[in-house]
PDB file of N, CA and C in Angstrom:
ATOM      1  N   UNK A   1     131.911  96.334 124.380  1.00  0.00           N
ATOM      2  CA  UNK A   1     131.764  95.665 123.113  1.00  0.00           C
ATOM      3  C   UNK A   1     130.919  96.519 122.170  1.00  0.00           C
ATOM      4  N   UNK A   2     131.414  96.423 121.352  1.00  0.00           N
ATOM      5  CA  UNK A   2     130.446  97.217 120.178  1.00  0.00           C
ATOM      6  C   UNK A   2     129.472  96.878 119.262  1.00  0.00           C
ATOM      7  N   UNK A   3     128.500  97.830 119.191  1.00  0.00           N
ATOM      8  CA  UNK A   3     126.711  97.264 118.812  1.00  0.00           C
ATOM      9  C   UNK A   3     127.385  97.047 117.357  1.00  0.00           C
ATOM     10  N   UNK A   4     126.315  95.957 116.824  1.00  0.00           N
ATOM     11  CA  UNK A   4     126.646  95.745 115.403  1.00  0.00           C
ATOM     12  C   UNK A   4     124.898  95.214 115.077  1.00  0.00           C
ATOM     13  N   UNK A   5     124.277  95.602 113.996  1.00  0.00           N
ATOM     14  CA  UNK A   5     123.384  95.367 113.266  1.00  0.00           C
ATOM     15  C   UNK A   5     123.466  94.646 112.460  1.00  0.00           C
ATOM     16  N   UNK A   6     122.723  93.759 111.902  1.00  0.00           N
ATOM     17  CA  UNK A   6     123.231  92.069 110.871  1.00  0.00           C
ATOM     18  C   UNK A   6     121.745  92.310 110.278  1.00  0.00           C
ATOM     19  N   UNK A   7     121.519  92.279 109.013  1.00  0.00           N
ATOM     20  CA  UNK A   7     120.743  92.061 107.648  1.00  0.00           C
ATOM     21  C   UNK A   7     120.500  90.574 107.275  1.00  0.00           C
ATOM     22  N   UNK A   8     120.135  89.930 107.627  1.00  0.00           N
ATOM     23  CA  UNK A   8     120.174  88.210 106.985  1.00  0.00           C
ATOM     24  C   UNK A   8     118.634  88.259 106.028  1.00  0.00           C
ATOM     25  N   UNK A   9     119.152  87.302 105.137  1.00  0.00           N
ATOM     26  CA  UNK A   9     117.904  86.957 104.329  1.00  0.00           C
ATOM     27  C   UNK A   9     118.020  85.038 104.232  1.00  0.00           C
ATOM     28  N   UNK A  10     117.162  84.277 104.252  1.00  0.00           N
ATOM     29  CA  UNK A  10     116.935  82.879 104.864  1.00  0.00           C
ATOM     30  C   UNK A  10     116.204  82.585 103.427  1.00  0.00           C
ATOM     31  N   UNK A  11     116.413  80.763 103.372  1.00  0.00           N
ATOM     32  CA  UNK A  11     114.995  80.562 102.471  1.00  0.00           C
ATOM     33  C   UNK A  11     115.048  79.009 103.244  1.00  0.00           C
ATOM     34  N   UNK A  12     113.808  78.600 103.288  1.00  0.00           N
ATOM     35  CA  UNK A  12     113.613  77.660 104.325  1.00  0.00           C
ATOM     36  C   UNK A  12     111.858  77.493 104.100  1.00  0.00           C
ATOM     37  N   UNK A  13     111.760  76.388 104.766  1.00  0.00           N
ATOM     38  CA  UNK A  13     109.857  75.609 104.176  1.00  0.00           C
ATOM     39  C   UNK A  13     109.745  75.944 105.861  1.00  0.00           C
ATOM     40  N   UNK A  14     110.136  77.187 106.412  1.00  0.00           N
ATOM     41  CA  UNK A  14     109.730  77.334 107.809  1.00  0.00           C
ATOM     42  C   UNK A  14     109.890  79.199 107.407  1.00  0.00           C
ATOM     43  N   UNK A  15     108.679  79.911 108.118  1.00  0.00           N
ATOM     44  CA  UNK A  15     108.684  81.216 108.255  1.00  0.00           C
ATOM     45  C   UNK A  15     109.910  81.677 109.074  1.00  0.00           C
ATOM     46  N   UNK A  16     110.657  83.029 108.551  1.00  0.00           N
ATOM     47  CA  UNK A  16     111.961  83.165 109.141  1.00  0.00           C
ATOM     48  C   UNK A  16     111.449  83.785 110.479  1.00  0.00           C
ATOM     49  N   UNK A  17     110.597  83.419 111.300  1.00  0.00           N
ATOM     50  CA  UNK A  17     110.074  84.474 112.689  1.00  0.00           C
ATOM     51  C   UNK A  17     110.484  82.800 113.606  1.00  0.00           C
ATOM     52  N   UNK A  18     110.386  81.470 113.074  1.00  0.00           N
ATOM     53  CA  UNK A  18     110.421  80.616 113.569  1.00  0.00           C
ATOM     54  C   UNK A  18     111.409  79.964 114.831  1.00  0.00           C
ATOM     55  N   UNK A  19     112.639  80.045 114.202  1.00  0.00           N
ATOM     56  CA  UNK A  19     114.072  80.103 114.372  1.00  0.00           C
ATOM     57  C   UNK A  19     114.269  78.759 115.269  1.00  0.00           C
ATOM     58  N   UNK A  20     113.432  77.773 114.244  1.00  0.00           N
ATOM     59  CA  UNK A  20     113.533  76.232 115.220  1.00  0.00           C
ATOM     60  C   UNK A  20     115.161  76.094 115.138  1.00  0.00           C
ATOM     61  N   UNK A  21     115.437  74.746 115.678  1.00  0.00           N
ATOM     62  CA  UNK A  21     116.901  74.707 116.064  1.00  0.00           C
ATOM     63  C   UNK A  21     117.795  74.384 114.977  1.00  0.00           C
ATOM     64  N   UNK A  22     118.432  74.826 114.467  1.00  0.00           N
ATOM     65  CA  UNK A  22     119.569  74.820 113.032  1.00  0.00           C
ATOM     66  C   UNK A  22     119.319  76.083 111.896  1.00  0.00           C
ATOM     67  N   UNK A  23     118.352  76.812 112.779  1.00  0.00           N
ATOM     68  CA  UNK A  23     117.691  78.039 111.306  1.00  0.00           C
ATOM     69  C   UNK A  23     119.065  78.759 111.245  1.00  0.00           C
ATOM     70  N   UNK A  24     120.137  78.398 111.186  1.00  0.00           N
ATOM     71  CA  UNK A  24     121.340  79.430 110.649  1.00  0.00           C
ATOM     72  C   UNK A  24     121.761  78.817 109.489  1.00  0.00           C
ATOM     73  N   UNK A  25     121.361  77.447 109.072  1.00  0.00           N
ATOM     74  CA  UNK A  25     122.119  76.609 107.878  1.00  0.00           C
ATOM     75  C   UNK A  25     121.093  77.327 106.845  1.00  0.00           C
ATOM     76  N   UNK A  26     120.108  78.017 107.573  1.00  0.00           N
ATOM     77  CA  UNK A  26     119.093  78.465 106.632  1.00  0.00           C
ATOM     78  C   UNK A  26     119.137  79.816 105.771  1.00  0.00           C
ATOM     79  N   UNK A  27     120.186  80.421 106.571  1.00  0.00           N
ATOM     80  CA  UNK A  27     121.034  81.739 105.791  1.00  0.00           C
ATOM     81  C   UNK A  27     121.461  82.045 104.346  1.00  0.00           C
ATOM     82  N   UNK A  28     121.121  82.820 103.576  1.00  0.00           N
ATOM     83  CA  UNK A  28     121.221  83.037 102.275  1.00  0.00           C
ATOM     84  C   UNK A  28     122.690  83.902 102.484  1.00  0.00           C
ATOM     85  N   UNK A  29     122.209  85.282 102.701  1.00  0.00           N
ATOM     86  CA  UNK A  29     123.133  85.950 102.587  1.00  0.00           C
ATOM     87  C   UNK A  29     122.825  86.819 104.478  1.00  0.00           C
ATOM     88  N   UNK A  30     124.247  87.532 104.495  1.00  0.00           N
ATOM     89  CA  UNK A  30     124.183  87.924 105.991  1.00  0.00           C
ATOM     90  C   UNK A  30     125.038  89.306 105.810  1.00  0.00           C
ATOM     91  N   UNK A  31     124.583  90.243 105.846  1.00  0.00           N
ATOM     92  CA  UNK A  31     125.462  91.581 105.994  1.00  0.00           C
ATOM     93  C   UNK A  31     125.167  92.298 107.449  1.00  0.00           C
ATOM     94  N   UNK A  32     126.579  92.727 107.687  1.00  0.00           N
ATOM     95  CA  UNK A  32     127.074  93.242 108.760  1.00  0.00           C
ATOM     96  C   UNK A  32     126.912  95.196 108.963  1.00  0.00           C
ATOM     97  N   UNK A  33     126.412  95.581 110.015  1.00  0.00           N
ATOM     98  CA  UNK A  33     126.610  97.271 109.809  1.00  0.00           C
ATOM     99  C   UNK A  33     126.798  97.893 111.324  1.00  0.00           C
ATOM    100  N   UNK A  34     127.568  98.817 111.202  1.00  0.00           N
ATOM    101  CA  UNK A  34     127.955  99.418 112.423  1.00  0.00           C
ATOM    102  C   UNK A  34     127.216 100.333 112.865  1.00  0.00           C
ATOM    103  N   UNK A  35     126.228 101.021 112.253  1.00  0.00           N
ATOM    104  CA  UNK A  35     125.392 101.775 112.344  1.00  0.00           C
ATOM    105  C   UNK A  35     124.214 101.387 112.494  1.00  0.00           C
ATOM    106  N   UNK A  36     122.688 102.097 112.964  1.00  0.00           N
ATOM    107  CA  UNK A  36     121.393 101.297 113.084  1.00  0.00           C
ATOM    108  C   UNK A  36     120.842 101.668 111.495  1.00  0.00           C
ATOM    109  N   UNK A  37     120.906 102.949 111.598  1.00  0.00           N
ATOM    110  CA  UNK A  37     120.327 103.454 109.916  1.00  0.00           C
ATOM    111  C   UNK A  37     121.094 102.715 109.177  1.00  0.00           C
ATOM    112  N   UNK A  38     122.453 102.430 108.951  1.00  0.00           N
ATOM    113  CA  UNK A  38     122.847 101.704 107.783  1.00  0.00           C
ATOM    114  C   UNK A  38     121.934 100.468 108.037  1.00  0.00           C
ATOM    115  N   UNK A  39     121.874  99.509 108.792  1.00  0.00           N
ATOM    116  CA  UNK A  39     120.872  98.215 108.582  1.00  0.00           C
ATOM    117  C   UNK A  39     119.792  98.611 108.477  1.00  0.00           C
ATOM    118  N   UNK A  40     118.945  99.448 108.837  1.00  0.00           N
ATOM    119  CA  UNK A  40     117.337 100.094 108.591  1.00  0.00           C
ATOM    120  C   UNK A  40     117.553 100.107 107.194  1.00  0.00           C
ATOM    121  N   UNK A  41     118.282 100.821 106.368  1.00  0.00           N
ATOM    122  CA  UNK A  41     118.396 101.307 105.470  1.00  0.00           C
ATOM    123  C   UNK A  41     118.220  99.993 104.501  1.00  0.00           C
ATOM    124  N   UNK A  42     119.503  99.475 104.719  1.00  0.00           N
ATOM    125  CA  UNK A  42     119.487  97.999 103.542  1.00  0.00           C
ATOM    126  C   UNK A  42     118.541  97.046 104.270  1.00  0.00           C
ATOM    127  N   UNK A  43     117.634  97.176 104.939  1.00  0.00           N
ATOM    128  CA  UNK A  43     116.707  96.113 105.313  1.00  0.00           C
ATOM    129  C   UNK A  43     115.575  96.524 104.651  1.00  0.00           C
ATOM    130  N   UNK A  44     115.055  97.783 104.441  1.00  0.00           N
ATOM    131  CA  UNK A  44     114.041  98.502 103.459  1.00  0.00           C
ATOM    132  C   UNK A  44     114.198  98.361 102.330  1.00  0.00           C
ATOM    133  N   UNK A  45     115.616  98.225 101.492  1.00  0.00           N
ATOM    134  CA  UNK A  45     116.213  98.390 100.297  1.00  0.00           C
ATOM    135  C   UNK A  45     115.612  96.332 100.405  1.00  0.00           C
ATOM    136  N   UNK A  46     116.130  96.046 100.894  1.00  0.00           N
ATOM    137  CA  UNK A  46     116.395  94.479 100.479  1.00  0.00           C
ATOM    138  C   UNK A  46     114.455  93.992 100.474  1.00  0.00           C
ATOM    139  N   UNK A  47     113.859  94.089 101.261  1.00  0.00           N
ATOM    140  CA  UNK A  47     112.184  94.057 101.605  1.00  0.00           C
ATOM    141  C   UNK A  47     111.590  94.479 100.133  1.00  0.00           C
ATOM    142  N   UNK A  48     111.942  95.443  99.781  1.00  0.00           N
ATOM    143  CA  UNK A  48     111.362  96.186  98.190  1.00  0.00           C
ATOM    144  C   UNK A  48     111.689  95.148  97.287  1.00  0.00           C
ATOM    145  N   UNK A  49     113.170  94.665  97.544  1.00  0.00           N
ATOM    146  CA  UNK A  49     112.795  93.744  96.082  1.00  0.00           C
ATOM    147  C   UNK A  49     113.046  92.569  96.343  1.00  0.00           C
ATOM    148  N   UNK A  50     113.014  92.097  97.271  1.00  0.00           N
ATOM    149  CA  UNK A  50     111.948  90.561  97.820  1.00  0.00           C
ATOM    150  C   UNK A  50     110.384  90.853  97.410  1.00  0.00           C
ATOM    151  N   UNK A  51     109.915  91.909  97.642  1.00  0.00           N
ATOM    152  CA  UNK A  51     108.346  92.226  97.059  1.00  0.00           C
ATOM    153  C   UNK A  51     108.314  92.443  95.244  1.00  0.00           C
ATOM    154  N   UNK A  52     109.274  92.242  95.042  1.00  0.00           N
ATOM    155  CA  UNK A  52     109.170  92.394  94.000  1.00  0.00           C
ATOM    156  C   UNK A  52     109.567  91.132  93.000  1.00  0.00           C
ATOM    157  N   UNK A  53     110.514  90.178  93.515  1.00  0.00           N
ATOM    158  CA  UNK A  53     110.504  88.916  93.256  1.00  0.00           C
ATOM    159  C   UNK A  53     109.204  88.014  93.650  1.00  0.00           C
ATOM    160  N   UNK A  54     108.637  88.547  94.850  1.00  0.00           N
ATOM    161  CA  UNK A  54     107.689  86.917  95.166  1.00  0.00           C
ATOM    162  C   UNK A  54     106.422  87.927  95.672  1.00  0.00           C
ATOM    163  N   UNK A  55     105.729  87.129  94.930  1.00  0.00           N
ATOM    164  CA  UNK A  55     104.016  87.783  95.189  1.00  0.00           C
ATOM    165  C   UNK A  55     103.346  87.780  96.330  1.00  0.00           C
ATOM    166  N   UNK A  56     104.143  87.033  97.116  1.00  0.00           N
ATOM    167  CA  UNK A  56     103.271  87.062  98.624  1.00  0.00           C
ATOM    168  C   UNK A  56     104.506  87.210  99.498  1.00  0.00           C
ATOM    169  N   UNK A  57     103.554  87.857 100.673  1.00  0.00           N
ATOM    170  CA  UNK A  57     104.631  88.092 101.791  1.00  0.00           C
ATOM    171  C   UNK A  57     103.467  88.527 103.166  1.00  0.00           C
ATOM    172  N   UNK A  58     104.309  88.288 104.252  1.00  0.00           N
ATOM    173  CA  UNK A  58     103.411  88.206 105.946  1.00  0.00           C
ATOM    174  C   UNK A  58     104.665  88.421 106.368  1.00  0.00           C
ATOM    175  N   UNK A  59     104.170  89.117 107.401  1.00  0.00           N
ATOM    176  CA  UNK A  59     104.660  89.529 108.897  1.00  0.00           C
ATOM    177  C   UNK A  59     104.401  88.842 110.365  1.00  0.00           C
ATOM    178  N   UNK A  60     105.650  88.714 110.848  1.00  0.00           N
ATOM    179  CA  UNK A  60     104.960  88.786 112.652  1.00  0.00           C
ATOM    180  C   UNK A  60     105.227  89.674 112.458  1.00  0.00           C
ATOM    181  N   UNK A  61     106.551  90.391 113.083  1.00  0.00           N
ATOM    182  CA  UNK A  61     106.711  92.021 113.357  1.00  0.00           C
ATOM    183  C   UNK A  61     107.161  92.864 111.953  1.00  0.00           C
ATOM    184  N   UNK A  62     107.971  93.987 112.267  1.00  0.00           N
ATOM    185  CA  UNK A  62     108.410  94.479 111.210  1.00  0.00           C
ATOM    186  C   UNK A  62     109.611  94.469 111.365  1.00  0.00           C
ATOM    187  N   UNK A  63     110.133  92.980 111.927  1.00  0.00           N
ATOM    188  CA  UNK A  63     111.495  93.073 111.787  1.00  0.00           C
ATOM    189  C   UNK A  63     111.590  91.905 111.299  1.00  0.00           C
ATOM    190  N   UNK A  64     110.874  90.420 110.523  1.00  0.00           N
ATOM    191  CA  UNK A  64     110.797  89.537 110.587  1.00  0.00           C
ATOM    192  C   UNK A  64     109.624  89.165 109.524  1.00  0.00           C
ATOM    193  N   UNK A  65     109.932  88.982 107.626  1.00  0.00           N
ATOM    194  CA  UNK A  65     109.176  89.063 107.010  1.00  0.00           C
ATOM    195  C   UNK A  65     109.155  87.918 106.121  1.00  0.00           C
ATOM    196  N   UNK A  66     108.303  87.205 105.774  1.00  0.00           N
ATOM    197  CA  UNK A  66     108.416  85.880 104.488  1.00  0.00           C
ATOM    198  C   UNK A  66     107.693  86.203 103.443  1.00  0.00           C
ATOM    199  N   UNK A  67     108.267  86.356 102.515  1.00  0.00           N
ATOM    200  CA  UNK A  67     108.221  86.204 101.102  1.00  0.00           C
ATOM    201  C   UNK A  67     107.818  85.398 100.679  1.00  0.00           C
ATOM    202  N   UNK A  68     107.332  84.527  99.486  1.00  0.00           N
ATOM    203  CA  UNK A  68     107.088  83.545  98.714  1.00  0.00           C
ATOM    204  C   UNK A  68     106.531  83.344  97.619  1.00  0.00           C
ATOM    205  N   UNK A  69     106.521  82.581  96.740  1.00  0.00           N
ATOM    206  CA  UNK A  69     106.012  82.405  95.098  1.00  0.00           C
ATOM    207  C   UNK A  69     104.953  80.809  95.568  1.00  0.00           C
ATOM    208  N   UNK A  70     103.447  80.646  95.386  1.00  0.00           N
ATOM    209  CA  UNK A  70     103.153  79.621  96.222  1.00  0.00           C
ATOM    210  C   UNK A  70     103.376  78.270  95.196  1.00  0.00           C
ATOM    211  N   UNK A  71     104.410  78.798  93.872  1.00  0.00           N
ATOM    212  CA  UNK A  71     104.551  77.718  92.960  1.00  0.00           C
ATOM    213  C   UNK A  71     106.276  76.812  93.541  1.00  0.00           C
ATOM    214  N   UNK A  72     106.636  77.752  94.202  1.00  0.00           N
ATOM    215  CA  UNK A  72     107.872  77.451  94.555  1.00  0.00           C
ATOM    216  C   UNK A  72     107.671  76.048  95.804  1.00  0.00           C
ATOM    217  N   UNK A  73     107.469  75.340  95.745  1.00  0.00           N
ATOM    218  CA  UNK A  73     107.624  74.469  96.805  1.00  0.00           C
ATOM    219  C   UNK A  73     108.407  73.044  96.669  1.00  0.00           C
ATOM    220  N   UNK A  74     108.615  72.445  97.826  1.00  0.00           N
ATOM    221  CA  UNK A  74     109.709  71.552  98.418  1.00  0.00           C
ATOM    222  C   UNK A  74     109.266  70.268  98.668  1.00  0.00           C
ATOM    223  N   UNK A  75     109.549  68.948  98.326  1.00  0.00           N
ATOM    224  CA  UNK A  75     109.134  67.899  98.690  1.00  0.00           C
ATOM    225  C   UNK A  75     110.116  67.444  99.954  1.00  0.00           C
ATOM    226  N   UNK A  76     108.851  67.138 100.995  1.00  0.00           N
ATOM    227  CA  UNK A  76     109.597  66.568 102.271  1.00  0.00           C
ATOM    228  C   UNK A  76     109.154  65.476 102.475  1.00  0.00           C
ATOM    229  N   UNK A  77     110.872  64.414 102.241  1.00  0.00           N
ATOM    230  CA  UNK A  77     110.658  62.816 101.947  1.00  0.00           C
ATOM    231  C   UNK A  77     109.979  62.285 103.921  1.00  0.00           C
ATOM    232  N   UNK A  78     111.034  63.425 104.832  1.00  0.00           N
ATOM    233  CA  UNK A  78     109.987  63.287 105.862  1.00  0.00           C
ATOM    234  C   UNK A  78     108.437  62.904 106.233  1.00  0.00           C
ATOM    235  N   UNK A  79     108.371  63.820 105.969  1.00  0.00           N
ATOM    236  CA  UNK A  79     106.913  63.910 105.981  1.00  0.00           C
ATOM    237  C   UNK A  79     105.962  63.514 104.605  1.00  0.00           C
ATOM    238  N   UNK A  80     106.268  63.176 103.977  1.00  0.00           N
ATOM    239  CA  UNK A  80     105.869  63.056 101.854  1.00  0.00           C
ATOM    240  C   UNK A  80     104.485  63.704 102.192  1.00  0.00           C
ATOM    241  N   UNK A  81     105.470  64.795 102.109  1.00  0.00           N
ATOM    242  CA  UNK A  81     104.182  66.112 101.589  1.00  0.00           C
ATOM    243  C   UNK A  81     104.988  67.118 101.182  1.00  0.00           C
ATOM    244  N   UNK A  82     104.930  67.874 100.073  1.00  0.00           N
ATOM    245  CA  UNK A  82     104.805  69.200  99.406  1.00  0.00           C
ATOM    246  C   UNK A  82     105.165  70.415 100.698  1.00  0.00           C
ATOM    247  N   UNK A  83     106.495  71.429 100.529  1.00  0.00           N
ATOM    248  CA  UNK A  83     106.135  72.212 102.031  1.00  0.00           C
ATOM    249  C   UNK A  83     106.121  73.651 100.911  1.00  0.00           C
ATOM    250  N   UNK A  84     105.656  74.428 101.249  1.00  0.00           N
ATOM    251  CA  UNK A  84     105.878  75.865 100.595  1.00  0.00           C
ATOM    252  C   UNK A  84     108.030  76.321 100.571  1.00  0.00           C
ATOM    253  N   UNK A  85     107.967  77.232 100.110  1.00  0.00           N
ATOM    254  CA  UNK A  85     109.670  77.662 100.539  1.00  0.00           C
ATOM    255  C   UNK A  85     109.064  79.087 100.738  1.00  0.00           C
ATOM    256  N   UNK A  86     109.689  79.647 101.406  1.00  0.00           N
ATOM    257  CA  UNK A  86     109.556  80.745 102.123  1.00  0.00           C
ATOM    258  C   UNK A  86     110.881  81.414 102.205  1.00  0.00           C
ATOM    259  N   UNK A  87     111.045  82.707 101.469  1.00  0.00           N
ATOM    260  CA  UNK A  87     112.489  83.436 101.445  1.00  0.00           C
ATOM    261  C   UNK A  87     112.262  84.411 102.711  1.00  0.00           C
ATOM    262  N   UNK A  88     112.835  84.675 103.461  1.00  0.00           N
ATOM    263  CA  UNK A  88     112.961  85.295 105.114  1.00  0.00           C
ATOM    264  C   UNK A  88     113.811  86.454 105.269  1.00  0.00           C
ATOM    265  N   UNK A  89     113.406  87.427 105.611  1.00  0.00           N
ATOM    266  CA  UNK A  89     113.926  88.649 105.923  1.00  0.00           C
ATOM    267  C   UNK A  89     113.934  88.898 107.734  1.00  0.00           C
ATOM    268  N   UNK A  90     115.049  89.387 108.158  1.00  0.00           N
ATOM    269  CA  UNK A  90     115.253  89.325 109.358  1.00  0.00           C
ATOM    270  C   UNK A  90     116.044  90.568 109.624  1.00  0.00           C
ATOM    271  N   UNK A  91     116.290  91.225 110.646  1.00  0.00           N
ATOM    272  CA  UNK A  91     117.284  92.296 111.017  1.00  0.00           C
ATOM    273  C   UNK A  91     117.463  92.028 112.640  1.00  0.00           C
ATOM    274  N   UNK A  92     118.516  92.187 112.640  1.00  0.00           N
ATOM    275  CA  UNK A  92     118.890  91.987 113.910  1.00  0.00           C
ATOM    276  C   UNK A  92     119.773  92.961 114.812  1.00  0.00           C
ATOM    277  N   UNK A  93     119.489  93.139 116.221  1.00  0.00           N
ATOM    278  CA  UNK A  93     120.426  94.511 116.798  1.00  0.00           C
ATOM    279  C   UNK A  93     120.753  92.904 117.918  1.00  0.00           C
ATOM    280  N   UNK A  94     122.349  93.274 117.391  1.00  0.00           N
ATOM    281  CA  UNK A  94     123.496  92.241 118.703  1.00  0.00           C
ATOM    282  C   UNK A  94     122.948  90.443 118.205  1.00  0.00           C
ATOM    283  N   UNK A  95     122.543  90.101 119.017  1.00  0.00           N
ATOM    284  CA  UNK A  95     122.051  88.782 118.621  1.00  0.00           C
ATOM    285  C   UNK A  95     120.738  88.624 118.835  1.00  0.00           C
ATOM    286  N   UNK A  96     119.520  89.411 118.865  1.00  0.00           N
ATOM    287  CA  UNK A  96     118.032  89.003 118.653  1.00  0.00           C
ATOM    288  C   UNK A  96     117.730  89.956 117.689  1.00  0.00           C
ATOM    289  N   UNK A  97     116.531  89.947 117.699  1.00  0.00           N
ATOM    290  CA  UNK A  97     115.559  90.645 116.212  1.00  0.00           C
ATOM    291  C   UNK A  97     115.601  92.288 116.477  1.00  0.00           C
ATOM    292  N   UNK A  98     115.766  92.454 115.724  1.00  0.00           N
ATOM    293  CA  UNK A  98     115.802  94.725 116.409  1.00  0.00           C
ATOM    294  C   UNK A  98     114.352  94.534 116.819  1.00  0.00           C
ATOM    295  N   UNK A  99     114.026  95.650 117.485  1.00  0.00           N
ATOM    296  CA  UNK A  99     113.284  96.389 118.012  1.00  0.00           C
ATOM    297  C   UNK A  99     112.969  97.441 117.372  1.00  0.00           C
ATOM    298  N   UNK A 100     111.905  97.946 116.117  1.00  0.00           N
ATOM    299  CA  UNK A 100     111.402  98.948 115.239  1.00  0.00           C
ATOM    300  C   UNK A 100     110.519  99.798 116.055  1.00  0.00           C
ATOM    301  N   UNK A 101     110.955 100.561 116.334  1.00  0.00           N
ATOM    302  CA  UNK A 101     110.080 101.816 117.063  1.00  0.00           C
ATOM    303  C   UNK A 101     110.034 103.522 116.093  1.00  0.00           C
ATOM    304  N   UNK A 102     110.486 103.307 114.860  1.00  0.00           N
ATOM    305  CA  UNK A 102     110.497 104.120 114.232  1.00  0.00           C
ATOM    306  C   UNK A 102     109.237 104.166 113.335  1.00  0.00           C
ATOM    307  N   UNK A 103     108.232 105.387 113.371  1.00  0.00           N
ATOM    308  CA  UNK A 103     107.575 105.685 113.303  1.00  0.00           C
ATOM    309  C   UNK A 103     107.000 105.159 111.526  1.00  0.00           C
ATOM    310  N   UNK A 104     107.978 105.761 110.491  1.00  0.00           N
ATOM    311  CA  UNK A 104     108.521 105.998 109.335  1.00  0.00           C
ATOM    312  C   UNK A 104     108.833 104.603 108.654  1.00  0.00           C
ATOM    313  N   UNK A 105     109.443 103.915 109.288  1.00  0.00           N
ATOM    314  CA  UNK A 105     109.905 101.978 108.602  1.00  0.00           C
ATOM    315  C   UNK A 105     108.933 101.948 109.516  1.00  0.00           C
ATOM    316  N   UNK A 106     108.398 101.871 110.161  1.00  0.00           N
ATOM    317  CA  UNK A 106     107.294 100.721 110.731  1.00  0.00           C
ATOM    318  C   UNK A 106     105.913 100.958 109.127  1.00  0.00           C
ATOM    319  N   UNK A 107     105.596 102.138 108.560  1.00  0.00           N
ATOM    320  CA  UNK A 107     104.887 102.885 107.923  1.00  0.00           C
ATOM    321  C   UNK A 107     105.633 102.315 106.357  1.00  0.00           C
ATOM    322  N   UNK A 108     106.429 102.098 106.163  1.00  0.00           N
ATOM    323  CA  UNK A 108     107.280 101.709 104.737  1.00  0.00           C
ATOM    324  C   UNK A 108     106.858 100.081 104.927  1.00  0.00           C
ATOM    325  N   UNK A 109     107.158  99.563 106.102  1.00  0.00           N
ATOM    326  CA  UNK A 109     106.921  97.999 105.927  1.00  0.00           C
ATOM    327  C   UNK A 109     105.886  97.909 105.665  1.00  0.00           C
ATOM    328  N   UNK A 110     104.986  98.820 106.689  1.00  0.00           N
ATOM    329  CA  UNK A 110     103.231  98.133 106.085  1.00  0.00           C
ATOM    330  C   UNK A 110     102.628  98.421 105.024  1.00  0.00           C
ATOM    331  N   UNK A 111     103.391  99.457 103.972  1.00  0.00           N
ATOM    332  CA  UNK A 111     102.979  99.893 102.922  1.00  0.00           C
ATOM    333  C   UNK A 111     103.054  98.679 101.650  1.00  0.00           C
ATOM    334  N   UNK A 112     104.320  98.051 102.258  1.00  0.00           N
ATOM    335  CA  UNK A 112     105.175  97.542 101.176  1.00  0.00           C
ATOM    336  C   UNK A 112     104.742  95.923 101.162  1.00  0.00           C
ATOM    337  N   UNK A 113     104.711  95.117 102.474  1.00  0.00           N
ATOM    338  CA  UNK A 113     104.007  94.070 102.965  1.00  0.00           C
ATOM    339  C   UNK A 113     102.378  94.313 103.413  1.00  0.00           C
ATOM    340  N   UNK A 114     102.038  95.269 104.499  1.00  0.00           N
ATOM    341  CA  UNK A 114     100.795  94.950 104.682  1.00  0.00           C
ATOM    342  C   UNK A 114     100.889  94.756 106.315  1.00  0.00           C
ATOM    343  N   UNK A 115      99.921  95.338 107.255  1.00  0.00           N
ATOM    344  CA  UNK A 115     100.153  95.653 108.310  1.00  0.00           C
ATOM    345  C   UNK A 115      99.528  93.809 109.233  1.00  0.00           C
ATOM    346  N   UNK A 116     100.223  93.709 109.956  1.00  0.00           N
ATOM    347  CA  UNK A 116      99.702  92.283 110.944  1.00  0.00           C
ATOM    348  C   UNK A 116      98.967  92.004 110.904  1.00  0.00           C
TER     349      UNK A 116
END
């Protein structure tokens, strides 16, 4: 079977590192790549201007990033409370989160977000 790399970006009142049960309805947009550098590539490209739309952003890893504006938030009749929204950056190798061992994007993410 052949490796495929997936780009997703999420917006959700849950950090995209979460992945409680239904976080796929939570999908914005989802691009597909056959290559690892092509998804490295547009996952750096896409991170820059998520930082550039929303003033805040955190990490768990550097494969797994939330964005946010802290004016942007969600009323949950659930709970009647106010939740933040959180836009979610994710990359994925096959079906879990890649594995960043590159020296160079590990060094671009923390430049761009800010190290753990």
């Amino acid at each position: 079977m052949k490796q495929t790399w997936t780009v997703l970006t999420t917006k959700s009142d849950a950090e995209p590192w979460w992945f409680f049960e239904g976080w796929e309805r939570d999908i914005v947009s989802e691009r597909k790549f056959e290559s690892r550098q092509a998804a490295l590539d547009a996952f750096l490209e896409e991170m820059k201007a998520l930082k550039r739309q929303y003033p805040e952003s955190k990490r768990k890893r550097e494969n797994t990033i939330a964005f946010w504006n802290p004016e942007e938030i969600s009323f949950c009749e659930a709970c009647d409370d106010d939740l933040q929204l959180y836009h979610g950056l994710v990359i994925f190798e096959g079906n879990k989160p890649m594995d960043i061992h590159e020296e160079d994007i590990i060094l671009e993410v923390n430049r761009t977000v800010g190290q753990v």
